[in-house]
N, C-alpha and C. Protein backbone atom coordinates (compact mmCIF):
# COMPACT_ATOMS: atom_id res chain seq x y z
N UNK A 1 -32.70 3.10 6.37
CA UNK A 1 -31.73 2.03 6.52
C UNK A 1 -30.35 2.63 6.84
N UNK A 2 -30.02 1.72 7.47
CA UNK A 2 -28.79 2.98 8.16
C UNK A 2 -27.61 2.55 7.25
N UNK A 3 -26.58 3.18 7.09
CA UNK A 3 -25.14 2.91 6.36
C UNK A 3 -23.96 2.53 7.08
N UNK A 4 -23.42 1.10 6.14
CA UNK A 4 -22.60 0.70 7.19
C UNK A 4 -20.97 1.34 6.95
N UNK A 5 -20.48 1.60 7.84
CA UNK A 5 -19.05 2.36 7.75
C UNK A 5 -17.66 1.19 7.34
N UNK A 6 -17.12 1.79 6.43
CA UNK A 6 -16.32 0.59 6.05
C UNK A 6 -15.07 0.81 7.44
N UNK A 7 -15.22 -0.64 7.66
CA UNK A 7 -13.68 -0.12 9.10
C UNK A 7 -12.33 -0.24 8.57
N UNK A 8 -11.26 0.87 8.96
CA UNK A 8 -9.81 1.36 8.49
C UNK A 8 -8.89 0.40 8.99
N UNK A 9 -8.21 -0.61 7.92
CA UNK A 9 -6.96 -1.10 8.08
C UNK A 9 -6.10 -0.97 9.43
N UNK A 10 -5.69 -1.81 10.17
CA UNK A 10 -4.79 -1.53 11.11
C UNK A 10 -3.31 -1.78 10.15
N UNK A 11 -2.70 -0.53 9.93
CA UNK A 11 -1.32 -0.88 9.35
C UNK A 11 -0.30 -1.13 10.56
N UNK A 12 0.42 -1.51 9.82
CA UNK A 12 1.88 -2.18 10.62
C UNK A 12 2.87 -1.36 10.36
N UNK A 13 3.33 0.29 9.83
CA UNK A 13 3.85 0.65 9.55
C UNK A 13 3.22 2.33 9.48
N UNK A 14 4.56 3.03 10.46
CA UNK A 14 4.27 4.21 11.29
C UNK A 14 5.10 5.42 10.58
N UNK A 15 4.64 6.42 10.84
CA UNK A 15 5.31 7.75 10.79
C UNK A 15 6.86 7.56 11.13
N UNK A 16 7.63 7.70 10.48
CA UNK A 16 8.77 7.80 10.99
C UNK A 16 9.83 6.48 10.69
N UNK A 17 9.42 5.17 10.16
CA UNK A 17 9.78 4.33 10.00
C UNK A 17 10.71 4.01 8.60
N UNK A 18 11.50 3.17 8.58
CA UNK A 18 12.38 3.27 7.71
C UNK A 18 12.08 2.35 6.52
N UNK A 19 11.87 2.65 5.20
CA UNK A 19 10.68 1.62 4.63
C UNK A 19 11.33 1.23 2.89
N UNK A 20 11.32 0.37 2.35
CA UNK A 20 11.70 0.37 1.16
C UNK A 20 10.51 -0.32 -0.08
N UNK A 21 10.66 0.41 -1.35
CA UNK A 21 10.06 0.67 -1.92
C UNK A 21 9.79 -0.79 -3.03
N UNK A 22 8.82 -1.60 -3.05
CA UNK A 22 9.10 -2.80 -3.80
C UNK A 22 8.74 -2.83 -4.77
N UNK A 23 7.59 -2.35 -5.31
CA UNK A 23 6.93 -2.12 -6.48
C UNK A 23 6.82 -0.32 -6.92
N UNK A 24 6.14 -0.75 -8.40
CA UNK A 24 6.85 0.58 -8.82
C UNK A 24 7.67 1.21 -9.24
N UNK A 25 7.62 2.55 -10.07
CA UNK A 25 8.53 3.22 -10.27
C UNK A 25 9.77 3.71 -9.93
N UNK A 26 9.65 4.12 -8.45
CA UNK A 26 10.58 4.06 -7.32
C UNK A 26 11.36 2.57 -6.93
N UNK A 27 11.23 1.56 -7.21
CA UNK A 27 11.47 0.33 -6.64
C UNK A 27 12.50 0.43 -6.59
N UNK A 28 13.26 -0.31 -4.88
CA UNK A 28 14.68 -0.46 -4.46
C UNK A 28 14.76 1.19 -3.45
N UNK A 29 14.01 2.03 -3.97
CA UNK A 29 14.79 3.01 -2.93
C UNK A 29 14.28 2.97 -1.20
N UNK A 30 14.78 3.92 -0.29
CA UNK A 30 14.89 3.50 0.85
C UNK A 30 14.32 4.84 1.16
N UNK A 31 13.27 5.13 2.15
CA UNK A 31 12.99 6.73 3.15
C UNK A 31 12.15 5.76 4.25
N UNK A 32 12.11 8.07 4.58
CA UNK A 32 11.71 7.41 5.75
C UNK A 32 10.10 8.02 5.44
N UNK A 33 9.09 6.73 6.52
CA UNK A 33 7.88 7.86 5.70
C UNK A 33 7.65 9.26 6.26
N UNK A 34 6.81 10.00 6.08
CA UNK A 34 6.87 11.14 6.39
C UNK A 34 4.94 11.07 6.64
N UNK A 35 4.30 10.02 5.83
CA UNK A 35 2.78 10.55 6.21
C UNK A 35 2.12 9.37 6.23
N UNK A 36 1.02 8.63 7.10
CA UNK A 36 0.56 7.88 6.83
C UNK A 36 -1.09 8.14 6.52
N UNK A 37 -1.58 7.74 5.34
CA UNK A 37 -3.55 8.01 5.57
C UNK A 37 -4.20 6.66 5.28
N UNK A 38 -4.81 6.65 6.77
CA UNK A 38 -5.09 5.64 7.04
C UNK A 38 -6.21 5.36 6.18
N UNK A 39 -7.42 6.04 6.29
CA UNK A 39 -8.45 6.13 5.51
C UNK A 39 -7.83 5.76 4.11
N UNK A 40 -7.40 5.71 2.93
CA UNK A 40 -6.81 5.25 1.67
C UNK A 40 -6.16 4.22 1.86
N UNK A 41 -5.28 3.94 3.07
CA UNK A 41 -4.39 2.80 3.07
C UNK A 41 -2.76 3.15 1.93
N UNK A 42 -2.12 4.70 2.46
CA UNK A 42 -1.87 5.15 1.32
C UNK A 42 -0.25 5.96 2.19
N UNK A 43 0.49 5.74 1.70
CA UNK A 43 1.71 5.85 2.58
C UNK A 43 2.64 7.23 1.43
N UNK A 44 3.13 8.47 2.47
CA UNK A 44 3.87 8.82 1.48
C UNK A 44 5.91 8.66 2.11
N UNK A 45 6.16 8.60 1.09
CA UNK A 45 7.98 8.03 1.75
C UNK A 45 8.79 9.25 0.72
N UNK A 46 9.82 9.63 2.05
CA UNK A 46 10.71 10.62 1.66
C UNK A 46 11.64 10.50 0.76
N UNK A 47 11.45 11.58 -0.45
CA UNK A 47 12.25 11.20 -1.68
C UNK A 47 12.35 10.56 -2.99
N UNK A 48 10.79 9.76 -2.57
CA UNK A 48 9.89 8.72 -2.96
C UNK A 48 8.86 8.94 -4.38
N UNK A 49 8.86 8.65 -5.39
CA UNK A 49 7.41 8.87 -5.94
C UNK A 49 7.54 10.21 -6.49
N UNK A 50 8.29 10.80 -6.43
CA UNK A 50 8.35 12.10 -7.35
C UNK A 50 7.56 12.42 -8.05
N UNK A 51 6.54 13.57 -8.39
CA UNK A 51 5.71 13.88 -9.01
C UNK A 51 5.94 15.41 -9.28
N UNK A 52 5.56 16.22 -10.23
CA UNK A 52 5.92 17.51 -10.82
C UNK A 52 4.46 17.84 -10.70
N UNK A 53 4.69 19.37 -9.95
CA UNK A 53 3.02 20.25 -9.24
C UNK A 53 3.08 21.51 -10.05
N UNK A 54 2.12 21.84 -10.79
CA UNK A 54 2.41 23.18 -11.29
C UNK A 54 1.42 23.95 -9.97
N UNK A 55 2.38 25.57 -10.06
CA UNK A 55 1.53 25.59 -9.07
C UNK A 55 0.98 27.45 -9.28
N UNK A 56 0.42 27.95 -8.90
CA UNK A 56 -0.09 29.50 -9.21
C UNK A 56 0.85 30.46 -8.37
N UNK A 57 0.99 31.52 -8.62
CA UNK A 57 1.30 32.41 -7.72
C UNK A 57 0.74 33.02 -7.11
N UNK A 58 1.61 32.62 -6.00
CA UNK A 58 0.51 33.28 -4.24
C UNK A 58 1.45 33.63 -3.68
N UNK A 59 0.94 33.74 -2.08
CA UNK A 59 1.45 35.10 -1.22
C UNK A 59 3.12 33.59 -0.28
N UNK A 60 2.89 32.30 -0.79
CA UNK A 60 3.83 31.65 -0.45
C UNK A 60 4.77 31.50 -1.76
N UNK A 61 4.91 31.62 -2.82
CA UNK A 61 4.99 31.05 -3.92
C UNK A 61 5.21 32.00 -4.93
N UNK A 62 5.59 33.51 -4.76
CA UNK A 62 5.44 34.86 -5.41
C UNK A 62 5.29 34.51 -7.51
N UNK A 63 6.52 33.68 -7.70
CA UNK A 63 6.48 33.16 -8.77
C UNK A 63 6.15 31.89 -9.01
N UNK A 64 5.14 31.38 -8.65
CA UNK A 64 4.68 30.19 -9.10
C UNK A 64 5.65 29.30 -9.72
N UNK A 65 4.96 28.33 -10.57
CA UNK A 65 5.92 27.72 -11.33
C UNK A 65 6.31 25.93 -11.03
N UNK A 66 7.15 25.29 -11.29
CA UNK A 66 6.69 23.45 -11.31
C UNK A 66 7.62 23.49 -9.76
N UNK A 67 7.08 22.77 -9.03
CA UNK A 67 7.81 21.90 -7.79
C UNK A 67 7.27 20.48 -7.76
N UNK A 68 8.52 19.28 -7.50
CA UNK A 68 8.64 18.49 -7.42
C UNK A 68 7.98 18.11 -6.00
N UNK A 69 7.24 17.02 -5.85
CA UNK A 69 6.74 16.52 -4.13
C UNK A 69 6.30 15.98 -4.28
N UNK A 70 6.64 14.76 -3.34
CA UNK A 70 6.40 13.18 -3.31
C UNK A 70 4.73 12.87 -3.45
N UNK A 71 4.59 11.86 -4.16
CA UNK A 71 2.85 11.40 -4.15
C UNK A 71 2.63 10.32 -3.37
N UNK A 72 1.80 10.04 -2.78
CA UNK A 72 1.80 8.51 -1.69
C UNK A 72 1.88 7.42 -2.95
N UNK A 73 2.05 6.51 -1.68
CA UNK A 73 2.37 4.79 -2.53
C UNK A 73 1.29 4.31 -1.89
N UNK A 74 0.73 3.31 -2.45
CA UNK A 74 -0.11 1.91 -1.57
C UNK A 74 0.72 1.26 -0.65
N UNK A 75 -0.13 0.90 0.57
CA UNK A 75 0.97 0.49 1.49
C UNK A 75 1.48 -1.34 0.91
N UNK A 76 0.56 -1.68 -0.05
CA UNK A 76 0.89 -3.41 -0.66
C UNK A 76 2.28 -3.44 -1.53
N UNK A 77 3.11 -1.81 -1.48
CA UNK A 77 4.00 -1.63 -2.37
C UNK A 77 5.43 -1.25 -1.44
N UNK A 78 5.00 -1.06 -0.12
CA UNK A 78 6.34 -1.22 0.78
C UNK A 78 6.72 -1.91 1.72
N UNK A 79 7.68 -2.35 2.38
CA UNK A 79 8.33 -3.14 2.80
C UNK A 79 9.15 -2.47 3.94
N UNK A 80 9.10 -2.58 5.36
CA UNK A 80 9.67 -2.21 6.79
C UNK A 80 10.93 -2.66 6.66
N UNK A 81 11.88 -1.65 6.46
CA UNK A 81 13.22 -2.44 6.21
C UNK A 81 13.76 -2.76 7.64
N UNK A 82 14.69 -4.18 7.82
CA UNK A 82 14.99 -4.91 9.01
C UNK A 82 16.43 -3.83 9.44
N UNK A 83 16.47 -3.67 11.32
CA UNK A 83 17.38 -2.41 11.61
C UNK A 83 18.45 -3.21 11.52
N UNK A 84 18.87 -4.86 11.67
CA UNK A 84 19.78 -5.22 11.64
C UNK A 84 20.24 -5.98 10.57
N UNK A 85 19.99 -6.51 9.43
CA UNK A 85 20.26 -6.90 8.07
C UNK A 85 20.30 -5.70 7.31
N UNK A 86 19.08 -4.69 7.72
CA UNK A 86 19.02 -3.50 6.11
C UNK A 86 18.08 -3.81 4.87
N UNK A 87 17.23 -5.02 5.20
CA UNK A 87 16.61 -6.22 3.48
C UNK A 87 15.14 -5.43 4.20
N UNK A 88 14.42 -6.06 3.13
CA UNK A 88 13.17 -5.68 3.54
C UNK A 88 12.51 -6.66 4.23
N UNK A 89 11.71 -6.32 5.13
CA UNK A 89 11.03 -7.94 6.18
C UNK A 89 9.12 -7.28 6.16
N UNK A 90 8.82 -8.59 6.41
CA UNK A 90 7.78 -8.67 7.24
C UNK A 90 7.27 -8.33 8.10
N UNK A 91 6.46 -8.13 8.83
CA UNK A 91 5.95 -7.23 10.48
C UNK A 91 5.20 -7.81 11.19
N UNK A 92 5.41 -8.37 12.14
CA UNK A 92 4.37 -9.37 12.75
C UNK A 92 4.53 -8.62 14.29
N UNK A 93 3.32 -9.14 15.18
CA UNK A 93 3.34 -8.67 16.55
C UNK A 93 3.58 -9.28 17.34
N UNK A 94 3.63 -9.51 18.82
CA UNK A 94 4.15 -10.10 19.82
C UNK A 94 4.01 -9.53 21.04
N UNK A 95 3.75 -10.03 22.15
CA UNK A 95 3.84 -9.77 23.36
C UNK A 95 5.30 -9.51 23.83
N UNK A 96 5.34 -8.41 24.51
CA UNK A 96 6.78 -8.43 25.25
C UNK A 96 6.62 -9.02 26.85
N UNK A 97 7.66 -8.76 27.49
CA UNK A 97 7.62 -9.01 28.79
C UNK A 97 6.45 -8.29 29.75
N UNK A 98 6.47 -6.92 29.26
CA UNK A 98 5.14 -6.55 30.54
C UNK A 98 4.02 -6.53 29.76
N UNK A 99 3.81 -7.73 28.71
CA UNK A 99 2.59 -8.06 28.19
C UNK A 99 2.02 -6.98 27.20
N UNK A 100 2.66 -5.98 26.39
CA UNK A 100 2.25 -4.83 25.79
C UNK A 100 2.57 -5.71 24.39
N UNK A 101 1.75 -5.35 23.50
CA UNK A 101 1.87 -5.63 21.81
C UNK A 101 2.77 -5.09 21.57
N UNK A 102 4.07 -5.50 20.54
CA UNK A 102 4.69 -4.43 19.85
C UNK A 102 5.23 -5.24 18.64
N UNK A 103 5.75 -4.59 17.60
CA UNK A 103 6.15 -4.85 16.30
C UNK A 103 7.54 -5.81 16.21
N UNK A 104 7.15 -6.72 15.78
CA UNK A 104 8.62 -7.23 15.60
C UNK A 104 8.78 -7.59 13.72
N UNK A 105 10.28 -7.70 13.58
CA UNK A 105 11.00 -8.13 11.85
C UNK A 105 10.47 -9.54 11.82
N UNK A 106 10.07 -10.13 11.03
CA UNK A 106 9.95 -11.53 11.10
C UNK A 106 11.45 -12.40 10.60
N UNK A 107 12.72 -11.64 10.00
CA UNK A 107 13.51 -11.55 9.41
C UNK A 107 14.40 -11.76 10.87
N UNK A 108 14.89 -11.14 11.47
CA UNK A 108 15.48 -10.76 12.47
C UNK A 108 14.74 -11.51 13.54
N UNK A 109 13.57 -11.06 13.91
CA UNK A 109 12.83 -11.18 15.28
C UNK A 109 12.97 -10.45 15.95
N UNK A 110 13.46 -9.24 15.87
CA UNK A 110 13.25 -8.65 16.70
C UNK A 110 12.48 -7.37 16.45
N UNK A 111 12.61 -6.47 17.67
CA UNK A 111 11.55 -5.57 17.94
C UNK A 111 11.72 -4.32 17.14
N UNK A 112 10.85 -3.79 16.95
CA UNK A 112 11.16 -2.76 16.29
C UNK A 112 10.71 -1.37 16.83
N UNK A 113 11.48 -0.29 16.94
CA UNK A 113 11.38 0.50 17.89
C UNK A 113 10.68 1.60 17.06
């Protein structure tokens, strides 16, 4: 019997995007993300989520020892902040003029680059 593959979320929210934090520990702060995995549905944001790594000593790392680095968030916990208010919005899609999909604020309406 064959196995069926669960199919991966289309997110609305990209590498590089400017995103704020709604739920959570972090809540209210602002980055930018830095990673998206799609497979988890699991976003990590710069500055974000702070977590303490102990770590061994190696040939990067001579003295080991605790470093701080961000842990992903669920993406049901952030929010695409709008480029022209600054609040957090919604993400909806739209046709442009030469008929291509692209992201728009539902806040604003407009596009998001």
């Amino acid at each position: 019997m064959e196995k069926k593959i669960k199919s991966q979320p289309k997110l609305k929210i990209r590498k590089g995007d400017l995103v704020q934090i709604v739920a959570g520990d972090s809540k209210g702060k602002q980055g930018k993300v830095l990673e998206v995995q799609l497979a988890t549905s699991r976003i990590i944001v710069e500055g974000a989520n702070m977590v303490s790594k102990h770590t061994k000593p190696n040939a990067a790392t001579p003295n080991g020892g605790i470093i701080k680095k961000e842990a992903s968030l669920h993406i049901s916990n952030i929010m695409l902040v709008d480029a022209k208010s600054g609040k957090p919005t919604r993400v909806g899609k739209k046709k442009n003029a030469d008929g291509k999909s692209v992201r728009i604020s539902k806040k604003s309406g407009e596009e998001i680059k």
